[in-house]
N, C-alpha and C. Protein backbone atom coordinates (compact mmCIF):
# COMPACT_ATOMS: atom_id res chain seq x y z
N UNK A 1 -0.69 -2.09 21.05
CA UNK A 1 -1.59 -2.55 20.05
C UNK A 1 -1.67 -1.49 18.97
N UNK A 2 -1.71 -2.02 17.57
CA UNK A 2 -1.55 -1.04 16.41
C UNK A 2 -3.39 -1.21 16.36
N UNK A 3 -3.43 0.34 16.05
CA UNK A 3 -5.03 0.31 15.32
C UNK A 3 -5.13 0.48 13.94
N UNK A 4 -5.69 -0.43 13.33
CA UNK A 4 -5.66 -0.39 11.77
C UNK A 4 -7.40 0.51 11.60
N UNK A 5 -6.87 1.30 10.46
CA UNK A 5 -8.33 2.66 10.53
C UNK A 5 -8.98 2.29 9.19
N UNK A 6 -8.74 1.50 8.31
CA UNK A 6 -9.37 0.93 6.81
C UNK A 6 -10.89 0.19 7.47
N UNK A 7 -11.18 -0.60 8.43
CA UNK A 7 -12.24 -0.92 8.36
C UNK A 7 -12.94 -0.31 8.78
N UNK A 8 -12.74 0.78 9.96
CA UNK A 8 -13.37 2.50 10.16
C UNK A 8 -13.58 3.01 8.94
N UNK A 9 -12.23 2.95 8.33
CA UNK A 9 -12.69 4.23 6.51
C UNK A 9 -13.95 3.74 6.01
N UNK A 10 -13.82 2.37 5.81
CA UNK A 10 -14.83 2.04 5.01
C UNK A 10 -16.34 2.08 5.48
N UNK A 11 -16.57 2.16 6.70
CA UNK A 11 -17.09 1.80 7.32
C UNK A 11 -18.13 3.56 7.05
N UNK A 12 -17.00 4.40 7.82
CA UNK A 12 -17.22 5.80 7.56
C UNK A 12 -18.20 6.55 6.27
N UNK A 13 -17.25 5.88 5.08
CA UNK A 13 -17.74 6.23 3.76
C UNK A 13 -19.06 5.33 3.27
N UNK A 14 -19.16 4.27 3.64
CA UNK A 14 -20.65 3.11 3.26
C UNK A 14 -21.65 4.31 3.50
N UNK A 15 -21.48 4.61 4.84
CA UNK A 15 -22.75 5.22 5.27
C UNK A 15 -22.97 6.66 5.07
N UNK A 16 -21.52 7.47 4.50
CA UNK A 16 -22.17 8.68 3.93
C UNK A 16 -22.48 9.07 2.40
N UNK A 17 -22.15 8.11 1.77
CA UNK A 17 -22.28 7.69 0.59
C UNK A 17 -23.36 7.03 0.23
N UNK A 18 -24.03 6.25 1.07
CA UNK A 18 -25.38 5.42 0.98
C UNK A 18 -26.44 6.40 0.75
N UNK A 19 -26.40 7.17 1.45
CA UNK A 19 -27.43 8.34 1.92
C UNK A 19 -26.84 9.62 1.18
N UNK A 20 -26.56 9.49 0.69
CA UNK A 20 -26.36 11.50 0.06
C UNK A 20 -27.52 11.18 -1.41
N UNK A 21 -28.01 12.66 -1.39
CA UNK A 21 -28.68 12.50 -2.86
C UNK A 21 -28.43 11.90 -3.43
N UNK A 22 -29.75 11.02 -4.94
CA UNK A 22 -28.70 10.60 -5.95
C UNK A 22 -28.37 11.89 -7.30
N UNK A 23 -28.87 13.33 -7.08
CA UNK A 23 -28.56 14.55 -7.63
C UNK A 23 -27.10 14.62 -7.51
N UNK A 24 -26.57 14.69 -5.84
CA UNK A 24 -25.75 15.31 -6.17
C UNK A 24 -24.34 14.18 -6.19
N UNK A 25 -24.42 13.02 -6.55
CA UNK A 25 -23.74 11.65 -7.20
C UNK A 25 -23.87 12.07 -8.36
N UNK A 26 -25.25 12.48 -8.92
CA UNK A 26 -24.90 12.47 -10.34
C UNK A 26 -23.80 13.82 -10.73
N UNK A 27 -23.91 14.96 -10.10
CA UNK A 27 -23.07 15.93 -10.69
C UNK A 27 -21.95 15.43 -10.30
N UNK A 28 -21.43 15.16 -9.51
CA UNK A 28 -19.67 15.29 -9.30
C UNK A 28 -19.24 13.56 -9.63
N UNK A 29 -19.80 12.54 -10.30
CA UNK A 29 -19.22 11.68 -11.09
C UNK A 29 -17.68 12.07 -11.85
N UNK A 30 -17.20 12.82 -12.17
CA UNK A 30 -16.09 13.01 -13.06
C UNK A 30 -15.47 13.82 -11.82
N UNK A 31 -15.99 14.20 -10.56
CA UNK A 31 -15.08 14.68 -9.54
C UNK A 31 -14.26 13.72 -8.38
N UNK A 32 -13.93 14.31 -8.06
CA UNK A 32 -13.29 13.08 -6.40
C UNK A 32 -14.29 13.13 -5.95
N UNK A 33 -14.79 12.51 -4.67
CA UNK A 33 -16.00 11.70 -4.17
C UNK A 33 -16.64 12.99 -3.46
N UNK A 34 -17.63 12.47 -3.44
CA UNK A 34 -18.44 13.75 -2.36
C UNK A 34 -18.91 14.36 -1.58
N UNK A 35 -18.42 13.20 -0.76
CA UNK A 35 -18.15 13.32 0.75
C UNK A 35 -16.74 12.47 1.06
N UNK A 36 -16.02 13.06 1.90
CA UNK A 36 -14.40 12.89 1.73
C UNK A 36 -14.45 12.72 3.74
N UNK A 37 -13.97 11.47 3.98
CA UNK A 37 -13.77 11.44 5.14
C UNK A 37 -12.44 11.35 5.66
N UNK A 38 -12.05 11.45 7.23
CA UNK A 38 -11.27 11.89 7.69
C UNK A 38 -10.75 11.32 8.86
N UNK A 39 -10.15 9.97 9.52
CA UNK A 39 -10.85 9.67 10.80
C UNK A 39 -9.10 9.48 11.33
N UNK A 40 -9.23 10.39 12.67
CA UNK A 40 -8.18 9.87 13.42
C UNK A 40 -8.36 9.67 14.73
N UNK A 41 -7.80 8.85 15.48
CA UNK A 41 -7.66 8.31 16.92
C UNK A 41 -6.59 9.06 17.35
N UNK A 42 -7.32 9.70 18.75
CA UNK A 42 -6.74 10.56 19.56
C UNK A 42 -6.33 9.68 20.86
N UNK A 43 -5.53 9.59 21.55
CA UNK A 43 -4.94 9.23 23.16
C UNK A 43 -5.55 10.46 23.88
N UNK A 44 -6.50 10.00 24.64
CA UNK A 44 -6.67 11.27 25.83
C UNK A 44 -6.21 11.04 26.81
N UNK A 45 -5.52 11.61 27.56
CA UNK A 45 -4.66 11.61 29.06
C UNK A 45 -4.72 12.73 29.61
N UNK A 46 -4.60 12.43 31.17
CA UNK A 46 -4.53 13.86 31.82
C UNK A 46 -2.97 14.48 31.84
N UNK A 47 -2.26 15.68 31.86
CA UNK A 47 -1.07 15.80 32.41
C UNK A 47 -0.51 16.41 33.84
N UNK A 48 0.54 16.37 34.13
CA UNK A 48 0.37 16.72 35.97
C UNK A 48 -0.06 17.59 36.06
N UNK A 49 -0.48 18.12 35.55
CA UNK A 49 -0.82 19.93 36.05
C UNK A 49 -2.72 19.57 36.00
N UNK A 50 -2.50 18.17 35.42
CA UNK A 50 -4.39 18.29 36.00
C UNK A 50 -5.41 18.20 34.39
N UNK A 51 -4.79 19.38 33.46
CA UNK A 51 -5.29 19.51 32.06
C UNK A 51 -5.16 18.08 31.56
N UNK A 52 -6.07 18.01 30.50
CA UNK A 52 -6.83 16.94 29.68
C UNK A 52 -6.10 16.90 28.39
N UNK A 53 -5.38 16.48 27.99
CA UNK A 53 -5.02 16.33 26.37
C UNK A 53 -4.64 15.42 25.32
N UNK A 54 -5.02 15.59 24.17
CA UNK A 54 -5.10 14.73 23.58
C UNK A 54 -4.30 14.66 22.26
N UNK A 55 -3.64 13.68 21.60
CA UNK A 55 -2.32 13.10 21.07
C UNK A 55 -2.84 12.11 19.91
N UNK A 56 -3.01 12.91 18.72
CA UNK A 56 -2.59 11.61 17.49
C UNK A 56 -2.27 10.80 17.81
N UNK A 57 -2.75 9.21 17.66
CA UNK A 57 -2.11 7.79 18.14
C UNK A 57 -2.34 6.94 17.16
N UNK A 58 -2.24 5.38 16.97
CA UNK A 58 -2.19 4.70 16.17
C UNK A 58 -1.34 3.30 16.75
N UNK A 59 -1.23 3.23 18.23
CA UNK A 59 -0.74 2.48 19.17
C UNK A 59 -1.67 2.73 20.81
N UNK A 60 -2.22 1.74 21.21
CA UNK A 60 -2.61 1.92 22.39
C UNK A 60 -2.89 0.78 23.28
N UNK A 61 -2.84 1.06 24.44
CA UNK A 61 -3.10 -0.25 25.50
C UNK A 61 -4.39 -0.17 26.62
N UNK A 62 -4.61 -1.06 26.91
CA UNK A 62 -5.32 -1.62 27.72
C UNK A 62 -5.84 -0.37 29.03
N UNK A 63 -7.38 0.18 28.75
CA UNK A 63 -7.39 0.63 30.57
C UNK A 63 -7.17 2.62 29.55
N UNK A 64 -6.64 2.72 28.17
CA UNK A 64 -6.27 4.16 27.69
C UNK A 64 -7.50 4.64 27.00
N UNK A 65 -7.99 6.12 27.37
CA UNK A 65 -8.91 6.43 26.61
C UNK A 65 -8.45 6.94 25.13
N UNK A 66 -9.57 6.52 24.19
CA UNK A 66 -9.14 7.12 23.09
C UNK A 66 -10.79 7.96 22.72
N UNK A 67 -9.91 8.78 21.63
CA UNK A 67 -11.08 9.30 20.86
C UNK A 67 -11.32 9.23 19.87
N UNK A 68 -12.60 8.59 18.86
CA UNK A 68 -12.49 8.36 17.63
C UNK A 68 -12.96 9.63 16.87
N UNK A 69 -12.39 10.77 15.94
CA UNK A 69 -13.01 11.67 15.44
C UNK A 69 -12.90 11.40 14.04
N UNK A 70 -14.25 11.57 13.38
CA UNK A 70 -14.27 11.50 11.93
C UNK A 70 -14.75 12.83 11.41
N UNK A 71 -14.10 13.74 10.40
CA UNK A 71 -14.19 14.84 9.93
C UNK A 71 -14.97 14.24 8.36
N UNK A 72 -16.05 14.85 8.54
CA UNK A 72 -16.62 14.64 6.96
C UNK A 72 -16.92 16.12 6.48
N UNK A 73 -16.21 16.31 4.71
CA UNK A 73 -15.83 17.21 3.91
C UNK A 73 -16.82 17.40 2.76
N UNK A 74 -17.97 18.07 2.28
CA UNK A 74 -18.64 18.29 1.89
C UNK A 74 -17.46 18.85 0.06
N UNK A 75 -17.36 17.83 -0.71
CA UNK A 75 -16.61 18.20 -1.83
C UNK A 75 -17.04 18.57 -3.01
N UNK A 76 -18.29 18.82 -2.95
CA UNK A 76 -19.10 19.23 -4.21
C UNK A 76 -19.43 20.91 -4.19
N UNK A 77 -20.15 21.07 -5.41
CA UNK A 77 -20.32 22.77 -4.96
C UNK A 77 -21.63 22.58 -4.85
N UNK A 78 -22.46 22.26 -4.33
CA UNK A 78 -23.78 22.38 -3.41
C UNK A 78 -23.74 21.95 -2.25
N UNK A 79 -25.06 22.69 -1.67
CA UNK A 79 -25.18 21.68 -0.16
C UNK A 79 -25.79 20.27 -0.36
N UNK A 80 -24.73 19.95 1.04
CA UNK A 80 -25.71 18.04 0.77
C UNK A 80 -26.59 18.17 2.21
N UNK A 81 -27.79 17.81 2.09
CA UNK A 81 -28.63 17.86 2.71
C UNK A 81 -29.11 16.13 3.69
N UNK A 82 -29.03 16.16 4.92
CA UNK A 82 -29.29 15.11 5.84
C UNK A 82 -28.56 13.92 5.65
N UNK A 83 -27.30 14.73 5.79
CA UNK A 83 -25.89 13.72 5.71
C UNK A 83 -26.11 12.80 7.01
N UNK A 84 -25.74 11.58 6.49
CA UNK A 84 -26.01 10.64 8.03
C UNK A 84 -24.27 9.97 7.99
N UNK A 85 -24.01 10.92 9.34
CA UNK A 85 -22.57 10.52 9.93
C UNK A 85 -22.64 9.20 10.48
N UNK A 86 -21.59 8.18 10.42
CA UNK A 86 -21.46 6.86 11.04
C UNK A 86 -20.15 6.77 12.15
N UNK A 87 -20.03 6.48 13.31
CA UNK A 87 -18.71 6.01 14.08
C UNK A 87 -19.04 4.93 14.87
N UNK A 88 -18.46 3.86 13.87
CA UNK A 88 -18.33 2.45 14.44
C UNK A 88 -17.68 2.97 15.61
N UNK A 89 -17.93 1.69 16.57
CA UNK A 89 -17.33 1.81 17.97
C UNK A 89 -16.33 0.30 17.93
N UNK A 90 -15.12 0.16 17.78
CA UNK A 90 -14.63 -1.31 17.57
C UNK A 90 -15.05 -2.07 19.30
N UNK A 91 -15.47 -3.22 18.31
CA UNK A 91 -15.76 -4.20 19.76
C UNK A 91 -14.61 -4.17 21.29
N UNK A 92 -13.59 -3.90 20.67
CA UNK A 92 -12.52 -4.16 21.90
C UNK A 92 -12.82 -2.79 23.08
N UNK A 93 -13.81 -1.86 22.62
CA UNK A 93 -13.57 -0.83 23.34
C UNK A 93 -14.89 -0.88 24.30
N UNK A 94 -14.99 -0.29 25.20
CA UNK A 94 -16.30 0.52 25.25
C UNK A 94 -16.66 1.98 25.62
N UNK A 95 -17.58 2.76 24.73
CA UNK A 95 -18.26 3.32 24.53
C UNK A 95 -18.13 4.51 26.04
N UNK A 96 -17.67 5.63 26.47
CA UNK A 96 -18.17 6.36 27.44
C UNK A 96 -19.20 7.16 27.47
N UNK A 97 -20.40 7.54 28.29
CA UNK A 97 -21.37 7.84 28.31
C UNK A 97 -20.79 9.35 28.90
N UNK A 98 -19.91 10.00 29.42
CA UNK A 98 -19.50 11.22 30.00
C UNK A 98 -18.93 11.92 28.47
N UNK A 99 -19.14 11.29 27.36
CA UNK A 99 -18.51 11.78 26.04
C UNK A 99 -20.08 11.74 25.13
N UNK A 100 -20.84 11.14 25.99
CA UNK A 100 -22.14 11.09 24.98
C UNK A 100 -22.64 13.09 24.14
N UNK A 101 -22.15 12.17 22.64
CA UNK A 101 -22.35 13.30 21.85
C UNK A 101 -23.52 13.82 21.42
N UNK A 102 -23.71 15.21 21.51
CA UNK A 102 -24.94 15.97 21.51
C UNK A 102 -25.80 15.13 19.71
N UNK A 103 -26.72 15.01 20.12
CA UNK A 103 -28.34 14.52 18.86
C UNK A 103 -27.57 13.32 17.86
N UNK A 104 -26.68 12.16 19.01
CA UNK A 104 -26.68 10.87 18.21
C UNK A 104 -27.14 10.18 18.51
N UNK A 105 -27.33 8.80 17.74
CA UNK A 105 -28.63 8.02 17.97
C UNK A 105 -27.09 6.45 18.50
N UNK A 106 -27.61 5.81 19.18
CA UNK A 106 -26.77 4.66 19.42
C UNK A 106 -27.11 3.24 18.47
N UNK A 107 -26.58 2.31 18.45
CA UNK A 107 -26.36 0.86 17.87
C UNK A 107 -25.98 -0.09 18.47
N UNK A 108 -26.32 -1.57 18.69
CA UNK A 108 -25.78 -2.33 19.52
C UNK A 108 -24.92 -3.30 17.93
N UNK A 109 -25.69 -3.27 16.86
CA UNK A 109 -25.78 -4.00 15.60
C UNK A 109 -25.12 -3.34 14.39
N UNK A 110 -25.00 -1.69 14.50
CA UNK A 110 -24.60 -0.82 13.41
C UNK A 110 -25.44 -0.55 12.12
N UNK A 111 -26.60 -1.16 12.79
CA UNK A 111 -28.08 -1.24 11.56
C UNK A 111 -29.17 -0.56 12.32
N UNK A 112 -29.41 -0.78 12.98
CA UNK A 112 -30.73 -0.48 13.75
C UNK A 112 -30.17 0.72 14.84
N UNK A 113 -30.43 2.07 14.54
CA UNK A 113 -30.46 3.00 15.81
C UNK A 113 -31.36 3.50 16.19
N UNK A 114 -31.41 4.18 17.68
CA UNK A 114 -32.41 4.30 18.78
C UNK A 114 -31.09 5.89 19.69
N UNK A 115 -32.15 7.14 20.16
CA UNK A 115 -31.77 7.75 20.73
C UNK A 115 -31.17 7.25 22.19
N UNK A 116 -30.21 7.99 22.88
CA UNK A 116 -29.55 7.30 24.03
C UNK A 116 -30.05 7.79 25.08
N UNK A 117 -30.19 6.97 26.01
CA UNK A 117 -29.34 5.67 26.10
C UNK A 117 -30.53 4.57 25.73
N UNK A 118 -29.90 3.49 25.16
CA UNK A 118 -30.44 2.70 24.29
C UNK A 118 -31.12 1.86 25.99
N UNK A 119 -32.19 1.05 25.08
CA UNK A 119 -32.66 0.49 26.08
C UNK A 119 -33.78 -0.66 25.70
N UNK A 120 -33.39 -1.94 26.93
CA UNK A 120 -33.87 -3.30 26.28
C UNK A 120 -35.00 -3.75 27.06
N UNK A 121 -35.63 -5.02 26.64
CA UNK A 121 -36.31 -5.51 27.60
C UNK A 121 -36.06 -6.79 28.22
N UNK A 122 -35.84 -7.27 29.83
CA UNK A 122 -35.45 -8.24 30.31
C UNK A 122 -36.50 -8.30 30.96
N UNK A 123 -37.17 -9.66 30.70
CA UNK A 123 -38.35 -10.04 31.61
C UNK A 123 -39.67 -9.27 31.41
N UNK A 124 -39.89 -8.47 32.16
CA UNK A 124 -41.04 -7.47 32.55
C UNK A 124 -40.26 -6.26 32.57
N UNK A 125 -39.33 -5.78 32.47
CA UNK A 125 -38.66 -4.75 32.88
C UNK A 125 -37.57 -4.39 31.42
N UNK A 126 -38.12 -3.07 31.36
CA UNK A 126 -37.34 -2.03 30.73
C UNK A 126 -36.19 -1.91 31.19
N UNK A 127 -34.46 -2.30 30.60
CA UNK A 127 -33.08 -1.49 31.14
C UNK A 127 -32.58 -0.82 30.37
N UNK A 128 -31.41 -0.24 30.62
CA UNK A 128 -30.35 0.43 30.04
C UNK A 128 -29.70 -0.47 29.33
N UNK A 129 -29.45 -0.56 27.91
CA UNK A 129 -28.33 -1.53 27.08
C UNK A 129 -27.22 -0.87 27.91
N UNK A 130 -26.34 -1.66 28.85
CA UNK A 130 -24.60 -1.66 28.85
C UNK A 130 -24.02 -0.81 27.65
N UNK A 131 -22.90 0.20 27.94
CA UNK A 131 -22.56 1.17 27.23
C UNK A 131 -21.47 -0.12 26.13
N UNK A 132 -20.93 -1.31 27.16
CA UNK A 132 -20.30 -2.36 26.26
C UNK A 132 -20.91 -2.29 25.02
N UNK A 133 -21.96 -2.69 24.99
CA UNK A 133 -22.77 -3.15 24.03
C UNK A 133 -23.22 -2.01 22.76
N UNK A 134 -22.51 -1.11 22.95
CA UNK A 134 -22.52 0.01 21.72
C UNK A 134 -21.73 -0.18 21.02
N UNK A 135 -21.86 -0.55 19.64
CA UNK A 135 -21.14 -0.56 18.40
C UNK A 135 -21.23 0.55 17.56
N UNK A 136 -21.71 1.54 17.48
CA UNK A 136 -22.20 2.50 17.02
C UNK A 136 -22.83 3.62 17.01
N UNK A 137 -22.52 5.14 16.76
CA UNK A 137 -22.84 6.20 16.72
C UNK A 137 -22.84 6.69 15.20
N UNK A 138 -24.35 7.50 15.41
CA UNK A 138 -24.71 8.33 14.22
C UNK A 138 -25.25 9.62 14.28
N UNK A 139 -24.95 10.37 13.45
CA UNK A 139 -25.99 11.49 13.26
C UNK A 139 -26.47 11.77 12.35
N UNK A 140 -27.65 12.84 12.19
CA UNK A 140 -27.90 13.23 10.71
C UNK A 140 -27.64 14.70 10.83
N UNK A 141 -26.77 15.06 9.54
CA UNK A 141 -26.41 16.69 9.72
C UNK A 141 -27.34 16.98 8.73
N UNK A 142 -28.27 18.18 9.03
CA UNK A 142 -29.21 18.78 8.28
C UNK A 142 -28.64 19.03 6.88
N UNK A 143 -27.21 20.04 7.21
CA UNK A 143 -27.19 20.45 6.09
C UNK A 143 -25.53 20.51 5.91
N UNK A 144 -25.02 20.49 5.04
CA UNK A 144 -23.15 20.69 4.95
C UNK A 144 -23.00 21.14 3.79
N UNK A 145 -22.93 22.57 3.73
CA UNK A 145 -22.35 23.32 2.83
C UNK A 145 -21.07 23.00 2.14
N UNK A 146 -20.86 23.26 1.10
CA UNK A 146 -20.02 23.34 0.04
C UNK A 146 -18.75 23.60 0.45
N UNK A 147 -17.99 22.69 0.37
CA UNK A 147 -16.47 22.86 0.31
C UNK A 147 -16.46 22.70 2.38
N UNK A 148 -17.72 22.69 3.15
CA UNK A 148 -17.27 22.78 4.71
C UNK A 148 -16.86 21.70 5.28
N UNK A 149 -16.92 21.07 6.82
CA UNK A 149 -16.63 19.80 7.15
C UNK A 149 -16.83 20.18 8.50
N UNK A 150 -17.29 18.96 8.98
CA UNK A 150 -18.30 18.39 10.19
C UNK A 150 -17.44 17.95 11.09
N UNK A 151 -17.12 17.66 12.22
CA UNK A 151 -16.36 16.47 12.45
C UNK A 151 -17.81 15.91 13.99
N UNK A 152 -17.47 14.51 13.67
CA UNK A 152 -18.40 13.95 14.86
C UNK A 152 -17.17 12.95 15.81
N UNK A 153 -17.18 12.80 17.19
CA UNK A 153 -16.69 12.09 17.78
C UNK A 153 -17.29 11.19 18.99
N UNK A 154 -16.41 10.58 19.68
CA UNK A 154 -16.81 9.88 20.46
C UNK A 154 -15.65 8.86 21.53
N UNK A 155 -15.46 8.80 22.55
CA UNK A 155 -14.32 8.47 23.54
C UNK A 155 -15.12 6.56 23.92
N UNK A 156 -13.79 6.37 23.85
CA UNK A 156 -13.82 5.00 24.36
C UNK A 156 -12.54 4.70 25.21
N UNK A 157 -13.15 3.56 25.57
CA UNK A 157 -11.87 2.86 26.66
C UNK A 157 -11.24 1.49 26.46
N UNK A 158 -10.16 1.42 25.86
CA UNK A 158 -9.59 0.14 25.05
C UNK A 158 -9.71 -1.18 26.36
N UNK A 159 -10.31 -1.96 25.69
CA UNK A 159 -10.62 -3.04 26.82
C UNK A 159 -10.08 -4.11 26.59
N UNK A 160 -9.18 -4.54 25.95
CA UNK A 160 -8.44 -5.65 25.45
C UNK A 160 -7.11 -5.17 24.86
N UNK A 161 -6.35 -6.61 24.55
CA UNK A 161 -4.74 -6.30 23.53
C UNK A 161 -5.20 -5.86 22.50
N UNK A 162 -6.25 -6.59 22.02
CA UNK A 162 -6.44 -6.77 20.09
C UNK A 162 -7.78 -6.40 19.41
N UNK A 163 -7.41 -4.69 19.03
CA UNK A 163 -8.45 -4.37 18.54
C UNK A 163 -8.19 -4.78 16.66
N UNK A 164 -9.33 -5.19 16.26
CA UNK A 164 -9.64 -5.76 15.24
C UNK A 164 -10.37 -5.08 13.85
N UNK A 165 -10.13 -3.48 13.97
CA UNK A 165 -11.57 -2.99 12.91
C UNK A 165 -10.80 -2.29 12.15
């Protein structure tokens, strides 16, 4: 299965672009954008010797972990202040909780987040939302200095032929 990364890009940039000052939009107008994202899918596998590693991909199957990492690039000359990182989770995957990344908030919708593990109500009773049911990871970075870059990630497990995002 080919993974197409344009509806990630976009996806990536909506939401750090939504949220950055409108200061520092207004200075770098006549610059390249001002927050510059970055996103590649990693293959994680073990090798015989036991070690964990992980492989640029852009092809994957059924049952393979991947990792989605998005590097966001702070391209202006100030700091941008309470950058809110986005990593869609594509539906075909789900979500591992042994990768749950340090101060992100989860999504079942990609609108509405809640610290993890997310959690619903059935009946009378409080559960755990199914890690399936995560479409989404965010954070807010306090602060991202000038010219630096962030990267946020997150591991999934391809659960179908045909991922779609």
């Amino acid at each position: 299965m080919v993974l197409s990364k344009q509806f990630m890009k976009t996806a990536l940039m909506s939401s750090a672009l939504i949220l950055l000052a409108p200061s520092v939009l207004a200075n770098t107008q006549a610059a390249k954008e001002p927050v510059s994202v970055n996103l590649n899918t990693y293959l994680i596998a073990q090798n015989a010797e036991g070690k964990i590693t992980e492989q640029v991909t852009s092809e994957v199957k059924p049952g393979q972990v991947v990792e989605y990492r998005a590097v966001y690039t702070n391209n202006t000359a100030g700091t941008i202040k309470n950058l809110v990182a986005t990593l869609p989770i594509p539906a075909e995957t789900q979500f591992l909780a042994k990768s749950a990344p340090t101060k992100a908030q989860a999504s079942t919708d990609g609108v509405n987040f809640a610290p993890m593990p997310l959690k619903k109500k059935v009946g009378d009773q409080v559960v755990n939302v199914p890690l399936a049911d995560y479409r989404a990871l965010r954070w807010t970075i306090a602060e991202l200095p000038a010219g630096k870059s962030i990267a946020v990630s997150a591991q999934t497990r391809i659960n179908s032929t045909a991922v779609s995002n």
